[in-house]
Protein backbone atom coordinates (compact mmCIF):
# COMPACT_ATOMS: atom_id res chain seq x y z
CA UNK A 1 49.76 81.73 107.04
CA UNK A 2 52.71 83.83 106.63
CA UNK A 3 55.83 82.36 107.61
CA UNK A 4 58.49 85.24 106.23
CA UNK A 5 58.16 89.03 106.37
CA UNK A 6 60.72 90.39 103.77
CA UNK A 7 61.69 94.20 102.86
CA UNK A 8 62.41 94.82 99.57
CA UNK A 9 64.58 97.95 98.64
CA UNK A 10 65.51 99.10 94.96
CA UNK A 11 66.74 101.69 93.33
CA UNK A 12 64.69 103.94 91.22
CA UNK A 13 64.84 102.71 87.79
CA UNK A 14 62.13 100.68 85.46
CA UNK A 15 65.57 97.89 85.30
CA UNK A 16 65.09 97.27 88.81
CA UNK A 17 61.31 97.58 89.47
CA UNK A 18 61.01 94.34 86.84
CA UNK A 19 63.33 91.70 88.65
CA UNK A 20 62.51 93.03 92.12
CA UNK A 21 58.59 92.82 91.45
CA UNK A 22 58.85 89.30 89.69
CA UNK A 23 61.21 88.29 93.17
CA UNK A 24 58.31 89.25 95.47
CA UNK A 25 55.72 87.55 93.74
CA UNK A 26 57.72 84.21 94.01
CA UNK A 27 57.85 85.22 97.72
CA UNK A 28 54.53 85.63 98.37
CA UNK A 29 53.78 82.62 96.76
CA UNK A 30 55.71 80.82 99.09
CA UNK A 31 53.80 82.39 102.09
CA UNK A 32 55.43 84.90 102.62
CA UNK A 33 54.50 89.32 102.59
CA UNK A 34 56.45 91.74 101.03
CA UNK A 35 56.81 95.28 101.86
CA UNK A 36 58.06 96.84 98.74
CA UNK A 37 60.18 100.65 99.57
CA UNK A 38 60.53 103.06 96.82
CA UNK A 39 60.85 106.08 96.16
CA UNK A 40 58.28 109.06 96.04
CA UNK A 41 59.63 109.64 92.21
CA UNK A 42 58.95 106.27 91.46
CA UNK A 43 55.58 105.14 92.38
CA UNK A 44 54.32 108.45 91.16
CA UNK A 45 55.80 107.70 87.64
CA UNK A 46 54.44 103.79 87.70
CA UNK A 47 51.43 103.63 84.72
CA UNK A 48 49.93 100.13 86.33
CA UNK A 49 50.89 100.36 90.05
CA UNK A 50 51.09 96.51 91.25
CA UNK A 51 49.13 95.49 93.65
CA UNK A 52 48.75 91.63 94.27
CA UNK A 53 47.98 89.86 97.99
CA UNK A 54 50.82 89.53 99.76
CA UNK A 55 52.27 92.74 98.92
CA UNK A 56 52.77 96.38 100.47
CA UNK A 57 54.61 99.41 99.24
CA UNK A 58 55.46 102.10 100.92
CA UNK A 59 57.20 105.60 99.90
CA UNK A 60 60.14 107.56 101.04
CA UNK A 61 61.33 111.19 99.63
CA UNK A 62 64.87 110.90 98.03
CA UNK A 63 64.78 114.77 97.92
CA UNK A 64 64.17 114.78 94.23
CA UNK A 65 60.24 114.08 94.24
CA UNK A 66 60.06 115.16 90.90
CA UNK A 67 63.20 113.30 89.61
CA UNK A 68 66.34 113.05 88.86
CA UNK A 69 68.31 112.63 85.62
CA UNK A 70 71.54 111.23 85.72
CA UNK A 71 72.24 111.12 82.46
CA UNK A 72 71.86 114.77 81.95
CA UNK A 73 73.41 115.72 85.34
CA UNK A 74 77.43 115.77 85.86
CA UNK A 75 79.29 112.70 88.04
CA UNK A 76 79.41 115.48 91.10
CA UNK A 77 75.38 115.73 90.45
CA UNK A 78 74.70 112.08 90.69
CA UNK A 79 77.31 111.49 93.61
CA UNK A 80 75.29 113.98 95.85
CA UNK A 81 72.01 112.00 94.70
CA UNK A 82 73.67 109.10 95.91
CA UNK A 83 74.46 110.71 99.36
CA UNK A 84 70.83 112.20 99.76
CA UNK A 85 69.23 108.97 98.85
CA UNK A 86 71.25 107.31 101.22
CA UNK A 87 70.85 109.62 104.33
CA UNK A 88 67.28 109.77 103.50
CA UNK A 89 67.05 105.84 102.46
CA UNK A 90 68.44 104.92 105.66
CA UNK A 91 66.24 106.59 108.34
CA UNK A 92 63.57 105.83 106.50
CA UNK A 93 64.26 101.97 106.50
CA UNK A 94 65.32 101.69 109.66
CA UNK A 95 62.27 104.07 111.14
CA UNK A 96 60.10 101.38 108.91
CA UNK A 97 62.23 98.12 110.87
CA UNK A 98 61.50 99.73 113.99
CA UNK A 99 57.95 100.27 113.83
CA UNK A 100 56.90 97.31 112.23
CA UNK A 101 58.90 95.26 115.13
CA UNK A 102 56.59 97.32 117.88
CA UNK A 103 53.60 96.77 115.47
CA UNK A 104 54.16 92.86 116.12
CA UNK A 105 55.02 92.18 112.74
CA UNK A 106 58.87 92.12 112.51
CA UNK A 107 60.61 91.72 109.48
CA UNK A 108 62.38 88.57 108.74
CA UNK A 109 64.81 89.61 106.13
CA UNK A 110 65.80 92.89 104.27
CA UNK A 111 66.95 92.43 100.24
CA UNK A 112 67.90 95.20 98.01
CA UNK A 113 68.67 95.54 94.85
CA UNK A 114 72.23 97.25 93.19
CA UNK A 115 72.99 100.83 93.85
CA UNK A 116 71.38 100.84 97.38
CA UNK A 117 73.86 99.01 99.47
CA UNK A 118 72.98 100.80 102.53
CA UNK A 119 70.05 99.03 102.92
CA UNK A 120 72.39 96.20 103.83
CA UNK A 121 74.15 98.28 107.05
CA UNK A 122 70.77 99.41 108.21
CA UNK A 123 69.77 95.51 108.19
CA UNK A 124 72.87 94.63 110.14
CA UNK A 125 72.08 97.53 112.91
CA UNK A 126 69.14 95.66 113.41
CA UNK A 127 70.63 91.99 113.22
CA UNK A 128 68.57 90.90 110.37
CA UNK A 129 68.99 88.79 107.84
CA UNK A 130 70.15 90.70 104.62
CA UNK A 131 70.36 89.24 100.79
CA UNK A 132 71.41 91.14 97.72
CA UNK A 133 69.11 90.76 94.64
CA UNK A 134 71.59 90.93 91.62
CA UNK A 135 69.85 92.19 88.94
CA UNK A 136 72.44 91.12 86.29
CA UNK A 137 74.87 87.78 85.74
CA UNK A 138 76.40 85.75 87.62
CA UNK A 139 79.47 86.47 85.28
CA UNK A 140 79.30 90.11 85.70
CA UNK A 141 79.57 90.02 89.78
CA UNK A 142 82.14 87.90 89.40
CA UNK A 143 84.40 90.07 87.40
CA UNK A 144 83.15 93.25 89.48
CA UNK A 145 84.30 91.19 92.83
CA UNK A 146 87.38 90.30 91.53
CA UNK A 147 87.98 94.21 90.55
CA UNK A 148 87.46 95.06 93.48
CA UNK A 149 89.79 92.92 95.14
CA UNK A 150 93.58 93.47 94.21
CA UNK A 151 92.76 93.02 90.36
CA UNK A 152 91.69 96.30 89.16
CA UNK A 153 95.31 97.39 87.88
CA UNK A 154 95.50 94.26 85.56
CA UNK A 155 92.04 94.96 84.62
CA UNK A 156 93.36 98.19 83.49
CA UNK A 157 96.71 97.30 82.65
CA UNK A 158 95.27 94.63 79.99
CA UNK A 159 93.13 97.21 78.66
CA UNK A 160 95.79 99.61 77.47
CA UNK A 161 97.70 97.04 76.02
CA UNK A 162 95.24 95.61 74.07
CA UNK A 163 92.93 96.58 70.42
CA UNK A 164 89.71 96.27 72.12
CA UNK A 165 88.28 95.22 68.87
CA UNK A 166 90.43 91.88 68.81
CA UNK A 167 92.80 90.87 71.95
CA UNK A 168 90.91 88.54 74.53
CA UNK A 169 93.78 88.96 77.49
CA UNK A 170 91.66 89.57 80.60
CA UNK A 171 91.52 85.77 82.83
CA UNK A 172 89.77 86.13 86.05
CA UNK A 173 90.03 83.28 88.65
CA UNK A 174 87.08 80.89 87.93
CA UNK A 175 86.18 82.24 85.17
CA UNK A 176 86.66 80.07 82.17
CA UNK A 177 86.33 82.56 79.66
CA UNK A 178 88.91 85.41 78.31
CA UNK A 179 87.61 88.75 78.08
CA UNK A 180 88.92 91.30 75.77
CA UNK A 181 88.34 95.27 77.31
CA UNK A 182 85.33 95.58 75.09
CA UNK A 183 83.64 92.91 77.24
CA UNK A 184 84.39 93.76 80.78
CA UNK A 185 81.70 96.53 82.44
CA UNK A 186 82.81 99.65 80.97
CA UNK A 187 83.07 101.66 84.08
CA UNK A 188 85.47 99.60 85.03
CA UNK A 189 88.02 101.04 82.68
CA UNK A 190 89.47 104.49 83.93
CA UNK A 191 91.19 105.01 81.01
CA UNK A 192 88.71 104.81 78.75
CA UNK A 193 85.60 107.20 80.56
CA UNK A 194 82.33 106.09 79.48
CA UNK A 195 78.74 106.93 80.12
CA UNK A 196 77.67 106.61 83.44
CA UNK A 197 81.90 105.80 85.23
CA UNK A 198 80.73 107.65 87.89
CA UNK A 199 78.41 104.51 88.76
CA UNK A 200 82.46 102.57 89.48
CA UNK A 201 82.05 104.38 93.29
CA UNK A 202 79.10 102.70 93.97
CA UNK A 203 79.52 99.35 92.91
CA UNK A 204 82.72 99.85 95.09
CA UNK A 205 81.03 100.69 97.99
CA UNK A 206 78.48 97.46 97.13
CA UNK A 207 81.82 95.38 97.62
CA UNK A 208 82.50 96.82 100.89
CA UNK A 209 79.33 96.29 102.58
CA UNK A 210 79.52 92.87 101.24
CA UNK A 211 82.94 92.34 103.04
CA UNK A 212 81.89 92.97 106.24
CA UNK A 213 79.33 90.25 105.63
CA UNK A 214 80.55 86.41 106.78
CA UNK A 215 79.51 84.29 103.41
CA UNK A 216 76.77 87.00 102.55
CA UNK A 217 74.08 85.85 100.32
CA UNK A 218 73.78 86.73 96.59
CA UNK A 219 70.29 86.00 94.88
CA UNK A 220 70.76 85.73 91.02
CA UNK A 221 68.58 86.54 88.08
CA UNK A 222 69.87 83.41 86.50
CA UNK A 223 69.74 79.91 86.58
CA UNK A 224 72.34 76.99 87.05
CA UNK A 225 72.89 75.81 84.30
CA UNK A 226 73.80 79.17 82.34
CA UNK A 227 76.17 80.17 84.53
CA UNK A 228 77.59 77.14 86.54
CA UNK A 229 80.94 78.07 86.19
CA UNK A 230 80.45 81.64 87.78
CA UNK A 231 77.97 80.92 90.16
CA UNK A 232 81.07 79.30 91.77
CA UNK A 233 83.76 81.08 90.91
CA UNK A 234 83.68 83.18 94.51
CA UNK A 235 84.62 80.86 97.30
CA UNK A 236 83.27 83.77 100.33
CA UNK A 237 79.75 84.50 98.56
CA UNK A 238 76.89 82.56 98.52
CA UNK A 239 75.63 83.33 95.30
CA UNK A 240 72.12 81.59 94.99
CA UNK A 241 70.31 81.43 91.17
CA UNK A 242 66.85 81.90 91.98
CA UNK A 243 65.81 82.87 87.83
CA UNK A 244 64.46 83.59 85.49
CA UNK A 245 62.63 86.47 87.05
CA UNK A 246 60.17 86.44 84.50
CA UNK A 247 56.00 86.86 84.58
CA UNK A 248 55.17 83.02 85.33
CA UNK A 249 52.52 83.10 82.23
CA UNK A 250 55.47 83.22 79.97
CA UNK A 251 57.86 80.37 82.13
CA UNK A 252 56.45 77.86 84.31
CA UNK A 253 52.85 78.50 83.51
CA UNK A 254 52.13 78.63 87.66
CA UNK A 255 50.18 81.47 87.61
CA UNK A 256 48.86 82.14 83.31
CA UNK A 257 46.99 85.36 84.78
CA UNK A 258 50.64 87.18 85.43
CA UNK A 259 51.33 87.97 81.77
CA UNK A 260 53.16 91.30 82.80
CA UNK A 261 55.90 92.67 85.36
CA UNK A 262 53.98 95.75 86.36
CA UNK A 263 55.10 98.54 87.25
CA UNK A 264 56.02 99.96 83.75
CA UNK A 265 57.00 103.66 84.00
CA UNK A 266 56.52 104.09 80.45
CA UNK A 267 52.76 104.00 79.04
CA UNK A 268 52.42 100.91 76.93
CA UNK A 269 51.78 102.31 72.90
CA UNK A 270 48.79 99.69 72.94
CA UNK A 271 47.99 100.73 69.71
CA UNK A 272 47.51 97.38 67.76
CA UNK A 273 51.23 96.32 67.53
CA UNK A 274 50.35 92.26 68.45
CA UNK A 275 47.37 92.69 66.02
CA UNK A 276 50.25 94.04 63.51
CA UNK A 277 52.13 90.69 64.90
CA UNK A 278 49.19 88.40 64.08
CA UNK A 279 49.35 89.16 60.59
CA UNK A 280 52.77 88.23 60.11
CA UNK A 281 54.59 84.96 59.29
CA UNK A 282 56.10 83.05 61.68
CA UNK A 283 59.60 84.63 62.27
CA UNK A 284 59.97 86.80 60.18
CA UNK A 285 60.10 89.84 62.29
CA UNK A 286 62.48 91.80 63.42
CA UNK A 287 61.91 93.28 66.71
CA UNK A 288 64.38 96.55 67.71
CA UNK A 289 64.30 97.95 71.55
CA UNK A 290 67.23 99.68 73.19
CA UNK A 291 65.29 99.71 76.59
CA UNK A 292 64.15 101.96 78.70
CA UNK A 293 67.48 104.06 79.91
CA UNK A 294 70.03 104.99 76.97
CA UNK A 295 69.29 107.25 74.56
CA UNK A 296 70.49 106.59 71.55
CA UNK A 297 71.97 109.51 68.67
CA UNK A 298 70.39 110.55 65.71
CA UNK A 299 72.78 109.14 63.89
CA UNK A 300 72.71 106.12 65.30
CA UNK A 301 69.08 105.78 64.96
CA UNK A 302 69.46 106.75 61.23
CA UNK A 303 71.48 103.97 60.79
CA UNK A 304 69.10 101.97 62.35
CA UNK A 305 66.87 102.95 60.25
CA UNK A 306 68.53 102.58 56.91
CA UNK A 307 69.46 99.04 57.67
CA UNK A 308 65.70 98.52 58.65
CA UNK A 309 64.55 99.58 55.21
CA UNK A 310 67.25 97.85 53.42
CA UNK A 311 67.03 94.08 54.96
CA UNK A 312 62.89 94.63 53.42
CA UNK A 313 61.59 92.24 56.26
CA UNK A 314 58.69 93.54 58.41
CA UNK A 315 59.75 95.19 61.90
CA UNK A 316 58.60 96.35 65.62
CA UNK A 317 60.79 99.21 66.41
CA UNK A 318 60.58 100.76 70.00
CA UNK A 319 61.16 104.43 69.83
CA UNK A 320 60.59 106.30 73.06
CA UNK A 321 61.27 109.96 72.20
CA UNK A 322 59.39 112.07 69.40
CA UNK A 323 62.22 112.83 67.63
CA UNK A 324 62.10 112.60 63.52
CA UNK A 325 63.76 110.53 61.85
CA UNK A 326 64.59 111.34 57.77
CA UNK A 327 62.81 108.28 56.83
CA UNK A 328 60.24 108.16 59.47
CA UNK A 329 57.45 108.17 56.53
CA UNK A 330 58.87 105.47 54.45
CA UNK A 331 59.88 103.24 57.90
CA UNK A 332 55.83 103.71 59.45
CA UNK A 333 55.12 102.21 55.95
CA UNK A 334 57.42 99.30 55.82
CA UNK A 335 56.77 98.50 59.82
CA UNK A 336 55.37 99.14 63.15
CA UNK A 337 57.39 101.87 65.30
CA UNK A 338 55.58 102.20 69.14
CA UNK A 339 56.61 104.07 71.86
CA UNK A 340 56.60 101.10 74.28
CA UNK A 341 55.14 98.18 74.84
CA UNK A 342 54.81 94.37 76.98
CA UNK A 343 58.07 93.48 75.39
CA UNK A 344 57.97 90.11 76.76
CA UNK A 345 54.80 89.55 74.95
CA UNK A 346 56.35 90.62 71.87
CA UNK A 347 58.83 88.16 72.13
CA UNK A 348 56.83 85.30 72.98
CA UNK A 349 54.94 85.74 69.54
CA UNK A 350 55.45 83.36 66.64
CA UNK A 351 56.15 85.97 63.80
CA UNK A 352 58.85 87.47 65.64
CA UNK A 353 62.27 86.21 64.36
CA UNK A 354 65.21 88.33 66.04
CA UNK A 355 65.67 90.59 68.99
CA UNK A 356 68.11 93.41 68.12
CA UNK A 357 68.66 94.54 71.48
CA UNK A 358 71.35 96.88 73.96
CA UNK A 359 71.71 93.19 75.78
CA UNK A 360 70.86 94.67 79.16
CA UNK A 361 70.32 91.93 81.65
CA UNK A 362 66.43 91.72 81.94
CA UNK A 363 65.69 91.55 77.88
CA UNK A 364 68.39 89.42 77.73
CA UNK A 365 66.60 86.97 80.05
CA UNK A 366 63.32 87.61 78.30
CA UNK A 367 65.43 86.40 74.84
CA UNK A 368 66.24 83.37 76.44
CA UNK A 369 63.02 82.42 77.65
CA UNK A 370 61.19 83.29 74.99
CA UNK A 371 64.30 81.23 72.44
CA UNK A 372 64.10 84.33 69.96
CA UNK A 373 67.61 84.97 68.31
CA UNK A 374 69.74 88.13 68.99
CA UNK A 375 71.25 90.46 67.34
CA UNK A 376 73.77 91.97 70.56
CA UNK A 377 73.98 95.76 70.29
CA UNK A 378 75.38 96.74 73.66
CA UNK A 379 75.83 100.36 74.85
CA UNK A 380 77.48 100.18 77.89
CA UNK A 381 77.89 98.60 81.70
CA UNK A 382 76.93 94.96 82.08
CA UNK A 383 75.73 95.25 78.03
CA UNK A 384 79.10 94.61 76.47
CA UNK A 385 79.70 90.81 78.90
CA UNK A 386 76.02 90.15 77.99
CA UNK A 387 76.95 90.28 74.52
CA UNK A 388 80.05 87.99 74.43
CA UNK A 389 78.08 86.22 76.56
CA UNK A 390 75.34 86.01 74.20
CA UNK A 391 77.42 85.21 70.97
CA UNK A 392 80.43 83.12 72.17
CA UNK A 393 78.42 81.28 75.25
CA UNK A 394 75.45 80.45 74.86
CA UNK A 395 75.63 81.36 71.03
CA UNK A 396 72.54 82.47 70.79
CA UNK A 397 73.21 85.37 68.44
CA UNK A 398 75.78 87.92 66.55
CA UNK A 399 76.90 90.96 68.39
CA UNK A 400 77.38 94.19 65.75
CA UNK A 401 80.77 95.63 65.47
CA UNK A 402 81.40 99.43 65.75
CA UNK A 403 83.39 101.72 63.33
CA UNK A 404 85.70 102.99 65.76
CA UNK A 405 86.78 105.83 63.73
CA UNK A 406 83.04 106.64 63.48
CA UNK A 407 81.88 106.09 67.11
CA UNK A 408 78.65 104.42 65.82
CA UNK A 409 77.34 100.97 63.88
CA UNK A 410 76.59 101.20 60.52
CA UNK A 411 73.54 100.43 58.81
CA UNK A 412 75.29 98.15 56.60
CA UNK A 413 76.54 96.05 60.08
CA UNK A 414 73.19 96.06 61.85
CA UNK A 415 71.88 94.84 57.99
CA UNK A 416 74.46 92.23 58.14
CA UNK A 417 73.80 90.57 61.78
CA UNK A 418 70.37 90.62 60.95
CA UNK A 419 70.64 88.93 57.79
CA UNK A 420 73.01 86.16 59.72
CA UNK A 421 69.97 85.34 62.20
CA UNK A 422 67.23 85.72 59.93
CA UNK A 423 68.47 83.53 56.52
CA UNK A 424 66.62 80.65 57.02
CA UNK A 425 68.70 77.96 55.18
CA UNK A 426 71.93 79.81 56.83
CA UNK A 427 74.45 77.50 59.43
CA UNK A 428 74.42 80.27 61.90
CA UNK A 429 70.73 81.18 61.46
CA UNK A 430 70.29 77.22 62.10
CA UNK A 431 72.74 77.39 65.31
CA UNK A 432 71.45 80.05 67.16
CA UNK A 433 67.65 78.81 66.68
CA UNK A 434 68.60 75.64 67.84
CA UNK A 435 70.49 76.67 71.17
CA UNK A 436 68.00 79.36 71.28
CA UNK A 437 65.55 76.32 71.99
CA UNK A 438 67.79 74.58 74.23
CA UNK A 439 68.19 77.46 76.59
CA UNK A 440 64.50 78.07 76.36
CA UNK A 441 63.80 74.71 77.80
CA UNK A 442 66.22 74.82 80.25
CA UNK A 443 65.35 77.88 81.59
CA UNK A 444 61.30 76.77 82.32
CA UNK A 445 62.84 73.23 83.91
CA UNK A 446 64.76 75.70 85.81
CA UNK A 447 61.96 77.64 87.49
CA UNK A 448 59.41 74.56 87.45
CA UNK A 449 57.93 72.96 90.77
CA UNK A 450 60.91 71.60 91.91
CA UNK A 451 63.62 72.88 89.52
CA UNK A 452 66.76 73.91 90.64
CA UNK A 453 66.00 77.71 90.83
CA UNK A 454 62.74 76.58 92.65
CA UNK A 455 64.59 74.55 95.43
CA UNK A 456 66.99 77.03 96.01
CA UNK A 457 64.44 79.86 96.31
CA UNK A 458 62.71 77.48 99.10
CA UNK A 459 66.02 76.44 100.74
CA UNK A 460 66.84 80.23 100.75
CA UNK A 461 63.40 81.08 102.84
CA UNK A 462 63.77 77.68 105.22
CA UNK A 463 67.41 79.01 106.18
CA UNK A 464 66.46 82.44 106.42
CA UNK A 465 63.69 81.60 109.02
CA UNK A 466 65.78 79.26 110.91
CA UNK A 467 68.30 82.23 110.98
CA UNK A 468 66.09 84.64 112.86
CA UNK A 469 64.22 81.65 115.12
CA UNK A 470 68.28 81.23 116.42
CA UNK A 471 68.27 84.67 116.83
């Protein structure tokens, strides 16, 4: 019997599709059906569409049906995607609430992921029940709400003052942590313009619709106790962990036929990488992915590489473009380099023994569950808090430090963090494998029958429902 109807809107992009598809198959396993809304773009671009019981998608036209770059476009390019997605976002979600009300099967609640806060105004025209699905930490929406709120100025203040590279000066009410302007989101800082500052706007009008809300609700992709601290640091939010959003073959074991997110947009390499895998020894690979957004330079990559090559210890590198790199004959030698692939999978295997990653929000998770060590390489956005997150938290890894002068990380650094996680006999080697354990355990007692993201996922849907039978 289904007891909840919920709408689930996200925004375009393989970092939301993950979460948000994980979310609804917790929902429907809790009796309830999901209509999933996405974009035209989107679903054509999915390589394994999901389909599960319980589930429904449905398409809308953002007027870019053949895509839209926003990396290669200008901030005036990507502010009048915004506009058209939301004009044409809108109708389209509130033609869907209308319809399916007259059909005799009303919606109960309407969630949405970042970037497509209008979802959230159309639910309140209707007087439904609405619930932001936050897609990255607790920590993070803390320091964005606070921003946002009278302490944007000090934010920015602190950040001129300071050498990024060594000053932690930034406190933030409830936050028990000092952040130095290398670790705050980086399109926060308006001094310093960074990829993708045009995205500030958004997340400011995100705030907004969330002030007109009375104690609006927050769903988390974390879990208590990562983030206790921050989970309570906002006294008008209801921020709610409900994670790890992660396949339940890999966590709580519910369901050992979901071994995948679906929905990838990118076609999995499947070309023998966990037979590779299998015929390493336990730990002793390095696994490299920068996820499925940032490109990364040349140069960069070629630093990558060198430090690959010159730590000698077998490696998975993700690659997603054809370009060629100067060693690209001696590096397919020495490892594995794919296109893509089921990166959770990856790092659930034994012979994998670090995760040099960007840190974005959903591999970090992935790290975490699966207890592999990390080597923090972030690029930008939520990346850099995930990092000191990562290394001074839950110390689970070494973030890389940039040359400055340079504008990149030097082989010789990325060779150096890896060497810190992978020497076996080494104190810091020893301390991140053993929290990287801990965390790993707490994380499945988390989501278990029962757990604490588990109850509040059910205590969510039983105050949702009595929300609308009041109504």
């Amino acid at each position: 019997m289904v007891r909840h109807r919920f709408l689930l809107v996200i925004y375009p992009a393989q970092g939301h599709i993950n979460p948000a598809l994980e979310f609804a198959k917790r929902l429907v396993s809790l009796d309830s059906h999901v209509t999933l809304a996405i974009t035209i773009y989107l679903h054509s671009r999915m390589v394994n569409k999901p389909s599960f019981p319980g589930l429904s998608i449905v398409t809308f036209s953002d007027g870019h049906d053949t895509g839209f770059n926003a990396i290669a476009g200008r901030d005036e390019d990507y502010k009048l995607y915004a506009s058209e997605l939301k004009r044409r976002g809108s109708d389209f979600v509130a033609d869907l609430i209308s319809s399916s009300a007259k059909q005799g099967h009303p919606f109960t609640c309407v969630t949405y992921t970042l970037l497509v806060q209008w979802a959230q105004e159309v639910a309140r025209g209707f007087h439904l029940p609405s619930a932001l699905l936050w897609i990255e930490p607790a920590t993070v929406f803390t320091i964005l709400y606070h921003y946002f709120h009278g302490y944007d100025n000090y934010i920015n203040e602190k950040s001129k003052e300071e050498k990024a590279s060594s000053s932690y000066s930034i406190a933030l009410p409830g936050l028990p942590l000092l952040f130095s302007a290398r670790e705050v989101p980086s399109f926060l800082l308006v001094g310093r313009p960074s990829f993708l500052s045009f995205l500030l706007e958004s997340f400011e009008e995100q705030f907004q619709e969330l002030d007109k809300e009375t104690n609006p609700t927050v769903l988390v992709n974390t879990f208590e106790a990562l983030e206790a601290e921050a989970l309570k640091a906002v006294d008008r939010v209801n921020m709610i962990p409900i994670g790890p959003l992660i396949p339940s073959a890999f966590l709580d074991g519910k369901n050992p036929n979901d071994t995948s997110f679906g929905g990838d947009l990118i076609q999995d390499s499947n070309d023998g990488y966990i037979q590779w895998l299998d015929s390493k020894a336990e730990m002793s690979v390095v696994y490299v992915s920068f996820g499925s957004y940032f490109p990364l330079s040349k140069r960069q990559k070629e630093e990558i590489a060198r430090a690959l090559l010159d730590c000698r210890l077998p490696f998975l590198w993700v690659i997603r473009d054809e370009e060629e790199l100067s060693c690209m004959e001696e590096l397919r030698k020495k490892g594995k380099i794919v296109k893509w692939c089921s990166q959770v999978q990856v790092l659930s295997h034994a012979s994998v023994g670090c995760f040099v990653t960007h840190c974005g929000w959903n591999s970090t998770m992935e790290s975490l569950v699966c207890g592999v060590p990390v080597v923090a390489f972030p690029q930008w956005s939520d990346q850099k808090t995930n990092a000191k997150l990562i290394e001074q938290v839950w110390k689970i890894g070494v973030r890389v430090v940039e040359d400055e002068e340079e504008g990149i990380v030097t082989g010789g650094e990325i060779k150096r963090c890896v060497e810190v996680v992978m020497e076996s006999d080494g104190e810091k080697a020893k301390e991140v494998r053993t929290n990287g354990e801990k965390w790993k355990i707490m994380a499945k007692d988390a989501s278990k029958e029962g757990g604490p993201s588990d109850t509040n996922l059910k205590a969510f849907l039983n105050a949702t429902l009595l929300s609308t039978m009041n109504d």
